[in-house]
Protein backbone atom coordinates (compact mmCIF):
# COMPACT_ATOMS: atom_id res chain seq x y z
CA UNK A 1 -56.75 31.16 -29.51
CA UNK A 2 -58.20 29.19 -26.04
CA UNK A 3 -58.58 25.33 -26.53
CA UNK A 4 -62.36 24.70 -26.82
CA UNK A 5 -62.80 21.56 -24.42
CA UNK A 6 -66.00 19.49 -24.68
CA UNK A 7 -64.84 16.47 -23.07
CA UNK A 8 -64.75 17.97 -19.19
CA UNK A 9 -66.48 16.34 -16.44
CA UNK A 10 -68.78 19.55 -15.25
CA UNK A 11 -71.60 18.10 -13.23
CA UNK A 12 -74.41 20.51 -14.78
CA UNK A 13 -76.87 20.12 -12.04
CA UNK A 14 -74.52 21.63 -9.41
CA UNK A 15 -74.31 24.51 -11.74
CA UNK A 16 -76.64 27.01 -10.07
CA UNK A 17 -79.87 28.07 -12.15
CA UNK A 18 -79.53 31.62 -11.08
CA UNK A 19 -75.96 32.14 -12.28
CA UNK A 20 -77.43 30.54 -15.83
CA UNK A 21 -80.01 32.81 -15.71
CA UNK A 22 -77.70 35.63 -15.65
CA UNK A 23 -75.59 34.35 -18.74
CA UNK A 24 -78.64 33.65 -20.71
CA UNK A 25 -80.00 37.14 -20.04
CA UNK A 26 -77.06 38.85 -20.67
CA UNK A 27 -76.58 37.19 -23.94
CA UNK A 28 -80.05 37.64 -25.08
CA UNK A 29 -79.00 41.43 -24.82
CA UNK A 30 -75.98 40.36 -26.95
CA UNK A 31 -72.98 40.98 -24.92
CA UNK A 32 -70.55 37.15 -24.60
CA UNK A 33 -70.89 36.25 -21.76
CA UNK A 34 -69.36 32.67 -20.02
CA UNK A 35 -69.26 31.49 -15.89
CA UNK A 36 -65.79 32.05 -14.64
CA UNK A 37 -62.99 31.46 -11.94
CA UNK A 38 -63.46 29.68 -8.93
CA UNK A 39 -67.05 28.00 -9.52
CA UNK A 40 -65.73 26.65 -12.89
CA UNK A 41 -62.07 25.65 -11.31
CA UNK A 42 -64.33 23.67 -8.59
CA UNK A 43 -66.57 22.36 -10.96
CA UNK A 44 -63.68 20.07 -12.67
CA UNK A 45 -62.66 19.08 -9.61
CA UNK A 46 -65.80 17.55 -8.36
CA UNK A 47 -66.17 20.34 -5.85
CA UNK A 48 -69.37 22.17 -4.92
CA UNK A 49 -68.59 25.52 -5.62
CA UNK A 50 -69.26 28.33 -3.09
CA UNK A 51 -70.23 30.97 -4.94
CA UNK A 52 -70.97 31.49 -8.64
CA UNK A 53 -68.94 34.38 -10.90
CA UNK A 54 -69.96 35.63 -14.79
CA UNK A 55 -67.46 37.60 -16.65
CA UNK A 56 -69.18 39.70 -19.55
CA UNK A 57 -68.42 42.33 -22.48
CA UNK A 58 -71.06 44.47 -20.82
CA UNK A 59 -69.38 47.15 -19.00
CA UNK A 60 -70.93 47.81 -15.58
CA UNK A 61 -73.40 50.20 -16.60
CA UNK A 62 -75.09 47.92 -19.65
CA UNK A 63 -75.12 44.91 -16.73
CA UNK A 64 -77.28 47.10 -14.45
CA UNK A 65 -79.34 48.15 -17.86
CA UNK A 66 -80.54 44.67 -17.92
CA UNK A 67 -80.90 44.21 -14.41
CA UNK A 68 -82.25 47.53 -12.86
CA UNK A 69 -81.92 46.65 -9.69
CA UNK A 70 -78.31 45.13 -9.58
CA UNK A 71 -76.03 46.79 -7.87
CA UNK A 72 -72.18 48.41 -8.54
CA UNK A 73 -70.18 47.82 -6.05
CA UNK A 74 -66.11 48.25 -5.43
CA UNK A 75 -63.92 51.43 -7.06
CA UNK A 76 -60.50 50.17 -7.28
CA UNK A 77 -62.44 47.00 -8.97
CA UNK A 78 -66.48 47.59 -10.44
CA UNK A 79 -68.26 44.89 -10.08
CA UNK A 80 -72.00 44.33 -10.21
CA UNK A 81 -74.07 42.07 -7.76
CA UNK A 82 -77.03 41.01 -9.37
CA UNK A 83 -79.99 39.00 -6.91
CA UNK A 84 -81.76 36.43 -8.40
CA UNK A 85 -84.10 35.35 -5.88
CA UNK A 86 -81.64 34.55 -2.40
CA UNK A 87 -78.64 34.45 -4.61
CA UNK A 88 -76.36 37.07 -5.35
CA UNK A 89 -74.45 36.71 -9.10
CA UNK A 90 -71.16 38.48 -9.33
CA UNK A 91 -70.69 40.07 -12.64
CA UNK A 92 -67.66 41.45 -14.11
CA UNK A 93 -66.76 42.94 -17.18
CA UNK A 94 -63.84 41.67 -19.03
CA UNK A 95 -60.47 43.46 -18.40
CA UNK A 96 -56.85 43.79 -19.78
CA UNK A 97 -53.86 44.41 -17.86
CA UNK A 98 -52.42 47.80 -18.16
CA UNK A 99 -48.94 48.98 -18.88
CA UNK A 100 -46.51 51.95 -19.23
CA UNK A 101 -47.18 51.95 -23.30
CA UNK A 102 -50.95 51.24 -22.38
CA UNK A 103 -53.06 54.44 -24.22
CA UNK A 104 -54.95 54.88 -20.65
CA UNK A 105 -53.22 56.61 -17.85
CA UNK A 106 -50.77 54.58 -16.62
CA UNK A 107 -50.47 56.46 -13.63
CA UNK A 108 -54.28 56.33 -11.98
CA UNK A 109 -53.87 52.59 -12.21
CA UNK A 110 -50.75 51.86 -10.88
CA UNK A 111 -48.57 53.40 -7.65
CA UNK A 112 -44.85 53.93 -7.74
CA UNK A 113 -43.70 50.27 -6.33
CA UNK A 114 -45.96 48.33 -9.14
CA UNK A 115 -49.23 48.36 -7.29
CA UNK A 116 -52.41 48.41 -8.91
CA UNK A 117 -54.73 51.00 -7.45
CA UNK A 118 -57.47 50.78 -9.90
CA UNK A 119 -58.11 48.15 -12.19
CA UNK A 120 -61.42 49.37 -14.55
CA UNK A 121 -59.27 49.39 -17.86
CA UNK A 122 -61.60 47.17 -20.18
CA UNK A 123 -60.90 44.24 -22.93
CA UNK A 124 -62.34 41.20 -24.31
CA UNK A 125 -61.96 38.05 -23.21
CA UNK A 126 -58.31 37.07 -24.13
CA UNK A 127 -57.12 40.00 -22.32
CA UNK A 128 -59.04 38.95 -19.33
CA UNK A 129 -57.86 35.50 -19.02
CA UNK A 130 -54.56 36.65 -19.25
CA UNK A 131 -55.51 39.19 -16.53
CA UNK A 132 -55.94 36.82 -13.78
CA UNK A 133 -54.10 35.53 -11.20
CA UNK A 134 -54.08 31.55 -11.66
CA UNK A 135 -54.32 29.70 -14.38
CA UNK A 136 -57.14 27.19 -12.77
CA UNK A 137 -58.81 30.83 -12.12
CA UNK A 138 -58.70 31.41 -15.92
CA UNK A 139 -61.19 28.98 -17.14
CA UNK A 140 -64.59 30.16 -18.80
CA UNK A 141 -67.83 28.17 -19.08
CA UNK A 142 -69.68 27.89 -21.56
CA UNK A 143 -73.97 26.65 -20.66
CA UNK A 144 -75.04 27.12 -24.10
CA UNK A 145 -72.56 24.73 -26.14
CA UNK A 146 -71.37 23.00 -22.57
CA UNK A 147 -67.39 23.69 -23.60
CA UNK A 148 -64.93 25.14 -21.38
CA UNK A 149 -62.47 27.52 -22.90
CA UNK A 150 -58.45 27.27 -21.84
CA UNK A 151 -56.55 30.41 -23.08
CA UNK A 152 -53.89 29.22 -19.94
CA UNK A 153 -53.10 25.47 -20.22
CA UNK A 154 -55.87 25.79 -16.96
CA UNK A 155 -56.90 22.62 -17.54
CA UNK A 156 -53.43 21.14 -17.50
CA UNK A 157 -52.90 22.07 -14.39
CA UNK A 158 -56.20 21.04 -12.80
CA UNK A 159 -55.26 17.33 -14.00
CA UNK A 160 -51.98 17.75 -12.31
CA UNK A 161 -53.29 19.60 -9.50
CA UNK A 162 -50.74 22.55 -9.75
CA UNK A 163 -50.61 26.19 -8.60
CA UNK A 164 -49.46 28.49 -10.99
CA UNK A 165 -49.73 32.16 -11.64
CA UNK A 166 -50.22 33.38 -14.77
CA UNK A 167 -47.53 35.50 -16.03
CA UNK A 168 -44.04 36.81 -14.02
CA UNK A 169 -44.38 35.86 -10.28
CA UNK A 170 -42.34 38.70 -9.31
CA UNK A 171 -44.41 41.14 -11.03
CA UNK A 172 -47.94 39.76 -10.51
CA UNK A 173 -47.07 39.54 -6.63
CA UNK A 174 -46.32 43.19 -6.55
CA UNK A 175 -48.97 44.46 -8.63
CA UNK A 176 -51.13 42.68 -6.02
CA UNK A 177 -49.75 41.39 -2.68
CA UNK A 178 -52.43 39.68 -1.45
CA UNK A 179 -52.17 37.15 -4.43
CA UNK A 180 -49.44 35.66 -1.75
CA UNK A 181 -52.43 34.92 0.45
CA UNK A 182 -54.73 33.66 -2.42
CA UNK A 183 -51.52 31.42 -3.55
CA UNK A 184 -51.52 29.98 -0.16
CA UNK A 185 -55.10 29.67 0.50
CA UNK A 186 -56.12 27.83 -2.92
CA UNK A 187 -52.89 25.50 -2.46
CA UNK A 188 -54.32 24.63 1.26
CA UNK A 189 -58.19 24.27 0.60
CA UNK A 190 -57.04 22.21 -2.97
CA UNK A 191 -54.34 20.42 -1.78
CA UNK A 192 -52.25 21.33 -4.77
CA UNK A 193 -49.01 21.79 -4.92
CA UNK A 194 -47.18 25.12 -5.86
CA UNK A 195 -45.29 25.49 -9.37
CA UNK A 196 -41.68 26.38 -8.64
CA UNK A 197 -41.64 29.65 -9.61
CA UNK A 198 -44.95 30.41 -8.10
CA UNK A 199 -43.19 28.76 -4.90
CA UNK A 200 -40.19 30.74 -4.87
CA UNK A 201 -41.44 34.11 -5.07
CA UNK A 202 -43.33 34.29 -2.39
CA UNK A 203 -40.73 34.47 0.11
CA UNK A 204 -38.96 37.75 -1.48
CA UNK A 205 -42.43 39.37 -2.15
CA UNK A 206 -43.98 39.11 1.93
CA UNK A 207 -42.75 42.70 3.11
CA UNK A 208 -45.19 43.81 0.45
CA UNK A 209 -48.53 43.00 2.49
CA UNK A 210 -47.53 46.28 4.46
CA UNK A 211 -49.06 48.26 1.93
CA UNK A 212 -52.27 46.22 1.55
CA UNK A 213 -55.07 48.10 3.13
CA UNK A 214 -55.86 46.94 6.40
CA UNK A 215 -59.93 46.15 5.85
CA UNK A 216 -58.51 44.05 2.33
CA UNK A 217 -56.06 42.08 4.38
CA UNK A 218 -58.77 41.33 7.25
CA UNK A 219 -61.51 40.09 4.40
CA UNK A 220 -58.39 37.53 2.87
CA UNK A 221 -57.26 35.87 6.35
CA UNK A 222 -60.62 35.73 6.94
CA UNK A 223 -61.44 33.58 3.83
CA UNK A 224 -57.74 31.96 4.30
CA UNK A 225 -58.65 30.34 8.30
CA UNK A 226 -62.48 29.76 7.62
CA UNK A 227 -61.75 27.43 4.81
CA UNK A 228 -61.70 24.68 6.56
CA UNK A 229 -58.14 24.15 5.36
CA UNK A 230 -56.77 26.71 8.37
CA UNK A 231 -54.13 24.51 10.08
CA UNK A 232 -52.21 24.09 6.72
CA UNK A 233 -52.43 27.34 5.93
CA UNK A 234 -51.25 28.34 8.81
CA UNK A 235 -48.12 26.04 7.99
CA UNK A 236 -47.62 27.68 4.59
CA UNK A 237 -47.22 31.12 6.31
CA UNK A 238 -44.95 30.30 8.45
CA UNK A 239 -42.57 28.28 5.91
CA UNK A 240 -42.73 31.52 4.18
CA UNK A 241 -41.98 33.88 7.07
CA UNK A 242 -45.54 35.34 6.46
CA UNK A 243 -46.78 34.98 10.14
CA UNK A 244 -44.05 37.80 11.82
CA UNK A 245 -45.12 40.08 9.38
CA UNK A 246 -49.02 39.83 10.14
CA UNK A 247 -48.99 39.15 13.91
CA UNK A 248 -46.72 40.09 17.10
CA UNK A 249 -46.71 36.18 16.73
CA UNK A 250 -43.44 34.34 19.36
CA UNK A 251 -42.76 30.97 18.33
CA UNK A 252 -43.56 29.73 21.80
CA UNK A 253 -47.18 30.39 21.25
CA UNK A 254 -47.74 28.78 17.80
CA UNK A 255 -49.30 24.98 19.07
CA UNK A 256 -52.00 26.76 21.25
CA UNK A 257 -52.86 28.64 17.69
CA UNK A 258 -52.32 25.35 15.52
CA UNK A 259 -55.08 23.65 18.59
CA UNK A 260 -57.97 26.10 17.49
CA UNK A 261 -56.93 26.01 13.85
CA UNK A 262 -57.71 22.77 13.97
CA UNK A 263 -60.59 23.11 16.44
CA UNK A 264 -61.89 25.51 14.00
CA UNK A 265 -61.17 22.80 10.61
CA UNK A 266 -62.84 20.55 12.82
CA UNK A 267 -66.04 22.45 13.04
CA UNK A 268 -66.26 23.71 9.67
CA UNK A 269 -66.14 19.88 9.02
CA UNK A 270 -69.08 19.02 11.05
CA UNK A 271 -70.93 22.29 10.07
CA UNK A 272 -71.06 24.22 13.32
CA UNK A 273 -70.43 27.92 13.37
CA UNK A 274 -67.17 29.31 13.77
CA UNK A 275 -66.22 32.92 13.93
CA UNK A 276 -62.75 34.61 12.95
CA UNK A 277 -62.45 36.03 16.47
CA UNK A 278 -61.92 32.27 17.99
CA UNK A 279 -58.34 32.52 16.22
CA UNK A 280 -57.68 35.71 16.48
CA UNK A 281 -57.66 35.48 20.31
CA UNK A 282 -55.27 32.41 19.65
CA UNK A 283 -53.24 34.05 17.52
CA UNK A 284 -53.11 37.29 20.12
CA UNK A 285 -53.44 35.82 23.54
CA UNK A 286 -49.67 35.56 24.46
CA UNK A 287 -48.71 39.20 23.29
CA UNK A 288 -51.89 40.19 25.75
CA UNK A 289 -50.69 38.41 28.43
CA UNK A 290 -47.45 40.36 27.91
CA UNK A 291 -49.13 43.40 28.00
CA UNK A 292 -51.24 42.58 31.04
CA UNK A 293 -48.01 41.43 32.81
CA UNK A 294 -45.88 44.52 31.63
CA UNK A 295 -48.80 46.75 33.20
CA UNK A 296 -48.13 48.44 36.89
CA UNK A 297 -48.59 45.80 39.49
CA UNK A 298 -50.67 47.67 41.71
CA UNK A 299 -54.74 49.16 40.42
CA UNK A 300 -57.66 47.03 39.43
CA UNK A 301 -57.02 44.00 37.94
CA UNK A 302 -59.90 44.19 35.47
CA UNK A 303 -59.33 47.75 34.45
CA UNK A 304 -55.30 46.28 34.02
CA UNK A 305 -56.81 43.70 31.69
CA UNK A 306 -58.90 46.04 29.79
CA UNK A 307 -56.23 47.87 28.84
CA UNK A 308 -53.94 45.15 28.04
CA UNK A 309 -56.72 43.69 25.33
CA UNK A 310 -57.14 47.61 24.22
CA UNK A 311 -53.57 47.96 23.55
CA UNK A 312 -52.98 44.27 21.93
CA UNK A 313 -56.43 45.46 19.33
CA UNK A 314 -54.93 48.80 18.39
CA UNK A 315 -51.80 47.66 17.94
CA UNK A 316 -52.83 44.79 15.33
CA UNK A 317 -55.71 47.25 13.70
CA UNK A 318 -52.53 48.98 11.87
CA UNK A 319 -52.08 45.78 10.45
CA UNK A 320 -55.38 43.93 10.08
CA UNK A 321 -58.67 45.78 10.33
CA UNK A 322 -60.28 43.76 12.98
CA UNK A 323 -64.36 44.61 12.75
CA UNK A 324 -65.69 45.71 16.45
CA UNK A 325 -67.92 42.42 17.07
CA UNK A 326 -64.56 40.27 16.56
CA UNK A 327 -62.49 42.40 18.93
CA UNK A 328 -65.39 42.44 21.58
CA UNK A 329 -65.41 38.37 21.35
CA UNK A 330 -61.19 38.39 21.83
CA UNK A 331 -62.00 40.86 25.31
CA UNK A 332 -64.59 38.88 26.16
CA UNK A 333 -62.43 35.08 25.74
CA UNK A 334 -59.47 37.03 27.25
CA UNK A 335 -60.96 38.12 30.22
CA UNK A 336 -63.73 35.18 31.43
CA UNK A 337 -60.26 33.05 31.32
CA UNK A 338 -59.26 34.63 34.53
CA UNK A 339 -62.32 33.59 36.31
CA UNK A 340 -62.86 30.48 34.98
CA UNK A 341 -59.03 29.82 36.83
CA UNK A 342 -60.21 31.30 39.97
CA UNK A 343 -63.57 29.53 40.13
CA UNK A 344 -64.96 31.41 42.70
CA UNK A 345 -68.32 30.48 44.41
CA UNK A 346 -70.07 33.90 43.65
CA UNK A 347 -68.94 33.89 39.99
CA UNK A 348 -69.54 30.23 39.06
CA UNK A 349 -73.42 30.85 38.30
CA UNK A 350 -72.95 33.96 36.21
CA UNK A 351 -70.43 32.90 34.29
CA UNK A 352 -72.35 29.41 33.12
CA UNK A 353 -75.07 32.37 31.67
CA UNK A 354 -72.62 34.23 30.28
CA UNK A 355 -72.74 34.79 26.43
CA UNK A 356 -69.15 34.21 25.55
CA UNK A 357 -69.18 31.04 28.24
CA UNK A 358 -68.84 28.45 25.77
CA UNK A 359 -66.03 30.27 23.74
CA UNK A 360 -64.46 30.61 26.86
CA UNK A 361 -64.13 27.37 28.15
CA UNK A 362 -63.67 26.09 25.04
CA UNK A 363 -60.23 28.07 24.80
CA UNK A 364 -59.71 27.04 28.16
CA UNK A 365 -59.47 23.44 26.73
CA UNK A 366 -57.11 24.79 24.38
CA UNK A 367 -54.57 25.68 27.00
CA UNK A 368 -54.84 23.09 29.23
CA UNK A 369 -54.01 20.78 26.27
CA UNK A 370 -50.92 23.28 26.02
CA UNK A 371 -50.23 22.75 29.39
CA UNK A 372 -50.77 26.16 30.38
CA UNK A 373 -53.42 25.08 33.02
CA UNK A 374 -54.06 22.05 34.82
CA UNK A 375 -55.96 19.62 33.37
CA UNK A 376 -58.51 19.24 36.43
CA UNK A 377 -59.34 22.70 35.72
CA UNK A 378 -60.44 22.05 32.71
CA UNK A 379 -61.89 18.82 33.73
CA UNK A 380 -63.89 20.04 36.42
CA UNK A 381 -65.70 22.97 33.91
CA UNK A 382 -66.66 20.25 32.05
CA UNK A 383 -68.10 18.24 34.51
CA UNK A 384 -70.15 20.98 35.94
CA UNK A 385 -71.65 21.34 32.56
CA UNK A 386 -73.84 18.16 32.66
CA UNK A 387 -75.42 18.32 36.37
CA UNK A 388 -78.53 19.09 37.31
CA UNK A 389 -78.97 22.71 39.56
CA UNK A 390 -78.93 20.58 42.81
CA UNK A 391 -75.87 18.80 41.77
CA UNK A 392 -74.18 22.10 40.56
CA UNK A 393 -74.55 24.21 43.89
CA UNK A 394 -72.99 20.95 45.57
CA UNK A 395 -70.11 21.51 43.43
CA UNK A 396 -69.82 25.33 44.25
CA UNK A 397 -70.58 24.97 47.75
CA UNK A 398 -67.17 22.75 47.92
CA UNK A 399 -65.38 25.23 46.75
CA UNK A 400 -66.08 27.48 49.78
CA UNK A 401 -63.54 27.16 52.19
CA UNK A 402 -65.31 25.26 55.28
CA UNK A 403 -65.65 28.11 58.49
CA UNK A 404 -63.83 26.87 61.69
CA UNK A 405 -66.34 26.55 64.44
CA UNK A 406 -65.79 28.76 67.56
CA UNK A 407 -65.24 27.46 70.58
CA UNK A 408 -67.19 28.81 73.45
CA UNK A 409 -65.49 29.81 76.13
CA UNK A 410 -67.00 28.91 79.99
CA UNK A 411 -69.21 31.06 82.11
CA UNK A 412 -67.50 31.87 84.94
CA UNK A 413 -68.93 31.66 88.13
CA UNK A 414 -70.09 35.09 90.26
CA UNK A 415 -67.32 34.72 93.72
């Protein structure tokens, strides 16, 4: 039986009046229905949640009953997005976890090494609890009586601000690998601290991300580096060996990538926009400048350079599906670094107009902090920045090298 806790501190006017909605409609159609996961785990922690989820007894097809124009979304894991005015609800139906004695077939759920495939077997709400990955995950809300229910010992661990999965480690790692990146992620962005067990099989269980699909392992790094958390993260995976595994990552090139994690913290911080692709170049741009150095010496230097970013992409696409506007933005950074070095007079204009300029120069700051070009370089792009037209051509025109006058030679005199 779940402890039945009336005496949390869940600020009910951050709870979002669509995700109520929801509840209340789904319960008028008698199905038990409670807010769940991450929007309750952030509400007890004085958090403004992201995002708000409902776990339900309706199965997928009675949620979209009462709200005809939801929509069911996901196959290894139905789900049901319902819009309530700019909001999207996530709604999912409670589920159990499925074994070899289970009366469903074992097999379509779960691959050979322990994997699940599919996950659509359906319970009630004990089953789910036990179900999920963390026990701060496992906490359902309650709008109607205002009680939270703990099936886990969730709420011990949100007082003590611990990590734990639910269940063996070992077991719930390799029926899902990418729980290592959600372990790592939540224990960055919360600033908790790992239970042992939790800890210690991580390690042991990091080979297994090879057999995460590529697109699923883009969307989690993605949430794990835009959290605003990235430059811990980024120390987690690599105390747990997680980084050679993911990238063609040399430990020469990790403080250019820990400069635009935190760049990127930074920003998230003040609320400007960031973009994946800013540390993806980071995390990429010494194994292109391998490639571009280990091309043929002779040819085009651009088309050399092309290549090299072509190769670098395909290469890490086997690993991590990166989406086509993220790899243009990585060519693009790559490539405008080279001419913001040579600073030529012809090139100086176009490049201030050019759309990837500021993401440029901005990882041009980023290695000349890293000492991988001089300061004044960096200095001097910055500088330009803040004249006015007449005071920029100055600028240029000083880069031209000055023209030697010729000297005219004599007329000579007819005999």
């Amino acid at each position: 039986m779940p402890r039945r806790i009336a005496s949390h501190k869940i600020p009910v006017d951050r709870i979002s009046r669509s995700a109520i909605r929801v509840v209340e409609s789904l319960r008028k159609a008698h199905y038990e229905t409670y807010l769940v996961g991450g929007c309750v785990r952030d509400l007890l922690l004085g958090l403004v949640p992201k995002d708000f989820d409902v776990a339900t007894s309706a199965t997928p097809e009675e949620v979209k009953k009462v709200f005809p124009r939801a929509r069911l979304i996901g196959r290894r894991f139905r789900i049901v997005h319902v819009r309530v005015g700019r909001e999207i609800i996530e709604v999912s139906t409670f589920r159990k976890q499925i074994g070899p004695n289970d009366t469903s077939n074992y097999n379509e759920h779960e691959a050979r090494d322990g994997v699940i495939v599919r996950d659509n077997v359906y319970g009630n709400i004990d089953e789910d609890a036990f179900r999920r990955d963390f026990t701060v995950n496992a906490l359902y809300y309650d709008p109607a009586n205002n009680i939270v229910l703990d099936f886990v010992k969730g709420m011990q661990d949100i007082g003590s601000r611990t990590l734990r999965l639910i269940g063996n480690p070992k077991v719930r790692y390799q029926e899902d690998p990418v729980r290592i990146l959600r372990a790592i992620r939540l224990t960055a962005k919360l600033d908790f601290t790992l239970e042992k067990s939790t800890e210690k099989a991580i390690a042991p269980a990091g080979e297994s991300l090879n057999v995460v699909p590529s697109a699923r392992l883009f969307d989690e790094l993605n949430k794990l580096f835009m959290s605003g958390k990235a430059e811990r993260a980024f120390e987690l995976l690599q105390k747990f060996n997680l980084l050679e595994i993911l990238f063609p990552l040399s430990s020469d090139a990790t403080d250019l990538v820990t400069a635009a994690l935190y760049s990127t913290d930074q920003r998230i911080a003040q609320e400007k926009p960031v973009t994946p692709g800013f540390i993806l170049a980071a995390l990429l741009w010494n194994h292109y400048r391998s490639q571009y150095n280990a091309l043929a010496t002779i040819g085009n230097p651009q088309e050399k350079q092309f290549d090299a970013a072509r190769t670098v992409i395909q290469e890490q696409q086997h690993t991590i599906a990166i989406p086509k506007r993220h790899a243009f933005f990585m060519r693009d950074v790559w490539h405008l670094q080279s001419r913001l070095e040579r600073r030529t007079p012809r090139s100086i204009r176009p490049l201030l107009e050019h759309r990837r300029f500021r993401a440029a120069y901005d990882f041009l700051l980023l290695r000349a902090r890293n000492a991988e070009v001089e300061p004044g370089l960096a200095q001097w792009w910055t500088e330009i920045q803040t004249l006015n037209p007449t005071e920029q051509q100055e600028q240029i025109s000083a880069l031209s090298p000055q023209k030697k006058k010729r000297r005219r030679r004599p007329k000579r005199e007819n005999a």
